[in-house]
Protein backbone atom coordinates (compact mmCIF):
# COMPACT_ATOMS: atom_id res chain seq x y z
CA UNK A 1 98.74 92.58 74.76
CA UNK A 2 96.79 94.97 76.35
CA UNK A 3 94.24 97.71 74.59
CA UNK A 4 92.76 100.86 75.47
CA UNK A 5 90.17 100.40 77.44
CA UNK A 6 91.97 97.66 79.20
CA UNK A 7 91.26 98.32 83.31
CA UNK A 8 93.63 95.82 85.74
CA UNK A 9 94.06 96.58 89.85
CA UNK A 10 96.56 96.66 91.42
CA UNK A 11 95.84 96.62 94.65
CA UNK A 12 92.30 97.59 96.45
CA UNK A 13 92.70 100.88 95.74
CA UNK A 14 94.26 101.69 92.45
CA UNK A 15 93.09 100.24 89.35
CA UNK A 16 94.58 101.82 86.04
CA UNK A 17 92.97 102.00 82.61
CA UNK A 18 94.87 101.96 79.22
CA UNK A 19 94.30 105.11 77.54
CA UNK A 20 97.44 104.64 74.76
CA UNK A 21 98.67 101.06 74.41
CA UNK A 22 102.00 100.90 73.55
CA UNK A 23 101.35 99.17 70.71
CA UNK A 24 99.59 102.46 69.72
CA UNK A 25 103.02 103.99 69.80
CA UNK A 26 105.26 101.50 68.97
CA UNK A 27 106.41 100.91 72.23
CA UNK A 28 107.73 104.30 72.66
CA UNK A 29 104.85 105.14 75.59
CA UNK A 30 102.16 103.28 77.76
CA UNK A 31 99.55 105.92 79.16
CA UNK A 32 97.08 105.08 81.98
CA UNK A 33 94.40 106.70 84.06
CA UNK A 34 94.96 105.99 87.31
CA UNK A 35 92.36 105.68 90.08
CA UNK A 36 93.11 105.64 93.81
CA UNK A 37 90.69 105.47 96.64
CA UNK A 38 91.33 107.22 99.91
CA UNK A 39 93.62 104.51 101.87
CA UNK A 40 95.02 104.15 105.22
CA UNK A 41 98.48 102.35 103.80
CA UNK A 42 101.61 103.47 101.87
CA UNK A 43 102.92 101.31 98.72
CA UNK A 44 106.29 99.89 98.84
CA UNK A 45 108.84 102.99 97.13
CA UNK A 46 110.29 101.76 94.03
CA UNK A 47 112.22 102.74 90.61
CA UNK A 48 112.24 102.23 87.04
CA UNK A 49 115.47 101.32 85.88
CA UNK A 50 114.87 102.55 82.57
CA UNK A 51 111.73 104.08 82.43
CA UNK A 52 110.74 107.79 82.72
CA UNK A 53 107.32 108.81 84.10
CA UNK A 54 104.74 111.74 84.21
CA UNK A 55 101.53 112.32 86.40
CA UNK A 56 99.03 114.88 85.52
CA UNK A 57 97.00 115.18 88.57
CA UNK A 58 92.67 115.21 87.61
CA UNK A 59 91.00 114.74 90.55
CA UNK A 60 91.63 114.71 94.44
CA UNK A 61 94.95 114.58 96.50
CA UNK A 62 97.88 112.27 95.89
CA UNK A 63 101.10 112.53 98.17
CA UNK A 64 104.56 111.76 96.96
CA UNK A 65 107.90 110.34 98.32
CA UNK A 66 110.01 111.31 95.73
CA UNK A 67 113.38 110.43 97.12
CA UNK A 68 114.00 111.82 100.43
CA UNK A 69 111.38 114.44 99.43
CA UNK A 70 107.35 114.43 100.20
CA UNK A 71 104.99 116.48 98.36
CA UNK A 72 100.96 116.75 98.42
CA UNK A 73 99.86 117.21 94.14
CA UNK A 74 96.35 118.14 93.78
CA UNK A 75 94.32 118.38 91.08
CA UNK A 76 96.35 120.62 88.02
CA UNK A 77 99.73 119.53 89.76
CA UNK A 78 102.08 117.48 87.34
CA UNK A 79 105.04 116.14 88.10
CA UNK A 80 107.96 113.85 86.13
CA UNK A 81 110.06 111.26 87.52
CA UNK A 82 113.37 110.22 85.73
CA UNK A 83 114.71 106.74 85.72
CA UNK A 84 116.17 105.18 88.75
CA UNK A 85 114.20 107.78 91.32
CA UNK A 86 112.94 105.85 94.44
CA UNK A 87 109.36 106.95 94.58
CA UNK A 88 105.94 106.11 95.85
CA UNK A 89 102.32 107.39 95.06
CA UNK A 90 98.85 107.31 97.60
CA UNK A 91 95.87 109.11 97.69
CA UNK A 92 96.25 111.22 101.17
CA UNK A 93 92.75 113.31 100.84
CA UNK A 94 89.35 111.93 101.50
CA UNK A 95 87.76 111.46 98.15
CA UNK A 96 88.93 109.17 94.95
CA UNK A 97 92.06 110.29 93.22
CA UNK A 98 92.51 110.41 89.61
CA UNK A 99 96.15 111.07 86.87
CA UNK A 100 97.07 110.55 83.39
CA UNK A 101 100.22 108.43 84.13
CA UNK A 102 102.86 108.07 81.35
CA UNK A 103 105.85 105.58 80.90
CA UNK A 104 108.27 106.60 78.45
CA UNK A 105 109.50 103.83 76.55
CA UNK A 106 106.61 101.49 77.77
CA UNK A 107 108.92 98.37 77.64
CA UNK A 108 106.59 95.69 79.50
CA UNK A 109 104.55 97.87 81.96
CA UNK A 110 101.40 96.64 80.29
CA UNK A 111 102.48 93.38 80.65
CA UNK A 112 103.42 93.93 84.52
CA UNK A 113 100.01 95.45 85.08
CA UNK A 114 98.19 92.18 83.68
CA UNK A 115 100.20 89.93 85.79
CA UNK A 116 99.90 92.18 88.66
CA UNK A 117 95.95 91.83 87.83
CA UNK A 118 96.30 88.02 86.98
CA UNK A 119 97.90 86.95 90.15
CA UNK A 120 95.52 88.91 92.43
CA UNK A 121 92.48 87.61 90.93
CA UNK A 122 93.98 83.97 91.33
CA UNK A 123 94.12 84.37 94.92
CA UNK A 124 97.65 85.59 95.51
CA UNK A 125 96.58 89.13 96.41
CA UNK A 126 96.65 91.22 99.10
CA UNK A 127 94.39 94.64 99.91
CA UNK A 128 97.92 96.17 99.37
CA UNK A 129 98.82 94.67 95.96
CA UNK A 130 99.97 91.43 96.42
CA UNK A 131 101.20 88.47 98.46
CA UNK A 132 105.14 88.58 99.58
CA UNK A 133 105.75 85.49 97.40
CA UNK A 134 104.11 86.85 94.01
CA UNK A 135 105.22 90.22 94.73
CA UNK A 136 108.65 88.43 94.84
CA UNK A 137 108.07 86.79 91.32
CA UNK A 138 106.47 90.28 89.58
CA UNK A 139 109.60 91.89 91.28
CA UNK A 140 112.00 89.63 89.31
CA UNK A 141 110.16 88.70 86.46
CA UNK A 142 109.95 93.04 85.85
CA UNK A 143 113.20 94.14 87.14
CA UNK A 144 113.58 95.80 84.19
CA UNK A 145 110.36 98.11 84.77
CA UNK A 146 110.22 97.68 88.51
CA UNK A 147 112.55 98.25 91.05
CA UNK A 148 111.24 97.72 94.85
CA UNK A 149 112.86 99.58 97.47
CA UNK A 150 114.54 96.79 99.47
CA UNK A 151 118.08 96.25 100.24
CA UNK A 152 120.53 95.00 97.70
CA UNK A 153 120.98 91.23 99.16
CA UNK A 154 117.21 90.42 99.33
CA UNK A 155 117.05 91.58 95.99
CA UNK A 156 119.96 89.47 94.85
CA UNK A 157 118.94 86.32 96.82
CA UNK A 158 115.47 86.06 98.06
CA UNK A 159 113.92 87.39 95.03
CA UNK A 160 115.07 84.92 92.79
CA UNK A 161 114.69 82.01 95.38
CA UNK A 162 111.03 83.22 96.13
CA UNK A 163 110.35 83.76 92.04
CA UNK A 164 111.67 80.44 91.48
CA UNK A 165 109.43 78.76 94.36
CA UNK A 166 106.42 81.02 92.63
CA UNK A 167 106.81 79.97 89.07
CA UNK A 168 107.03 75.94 90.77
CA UNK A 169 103.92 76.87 92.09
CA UNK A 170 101.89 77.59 88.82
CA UNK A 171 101.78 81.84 89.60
């Protein structure tokens, strides 16, 4: 279980730190700093199923895909995403990025964020999170936190199968 103070990347340019574990609130909220370096590459849009969020921008320039909408948040900018909104987050400006990120109820984003961190420092990382097949397994194994953006069939078949061939494979 993680604890404040916890830090885990998630790719080679974010990293997030706990700042209120959800055990802290029993369960009702995970809160992170967030840290993103300038970076040439877009993450994968996703969703929470069930899961609120809100960004308080600190520091720098983070651009948004929040459905078919994009938006540029600087530093004093919040904004909230509800549950089931396809979104993405990157830092678009030329210095390190910084937001309080919250997930309302925190359900098992910590836990998500240490296997995210787990896997890449096992080797199954990429510089843009991780490799197809673990990103496959987090996918499944989290579907209740994390939604990717990819059609409905893939996420019905392939997942699974690649999860499966993942968790054979010690990840």
């Amino acid at each position: 279980m993680a604890q404040a103070g916890d830090v885990f990347s998630l790719n080679d340019g974010e990293n997030v730190t706990v700042r209120t574990a959800s055990a802290d609130s029993g369960g009702a909220l995970l809160e992170v700093e967030a840290e993103w370096a300038p970076a040439e590459h877009r993450p994968l849009a996703h969703s929470h199923p069930s899961q609120d969020e809100h960004f308080d921008v600190l520091e720098g320039e983070l651009s948004l895909r929040l459905g078919d909408e994009r938006r540029v948040l600087r530093a004093g900018d919040s904004v909230d995403i509800a549950r089931g909104t396809l979104h993405a987050f990157w830092n678009s400006g030329g210095s390190v990025a910084r937001a309080s990120w919250q997930v309302r109820p925190a359900q098992r984003t910590e836990e998500f964020f240490e296997t995210v961190h787990r896997l890449r420092e096992s080797g199954h990382g990429s510089s843009n999170g991780l490799n197809p097949v673990a990103g496959a397994y987090v996918a499944h194994e989290f579907s209740n936190e994390f939604t990717p953006a990819i059609p409905g069939p893939a996420r019905a078949v392939v997942l699974p199968l690649l999860a499966g061939w993942a968790r054979l494979r010690g990840y």
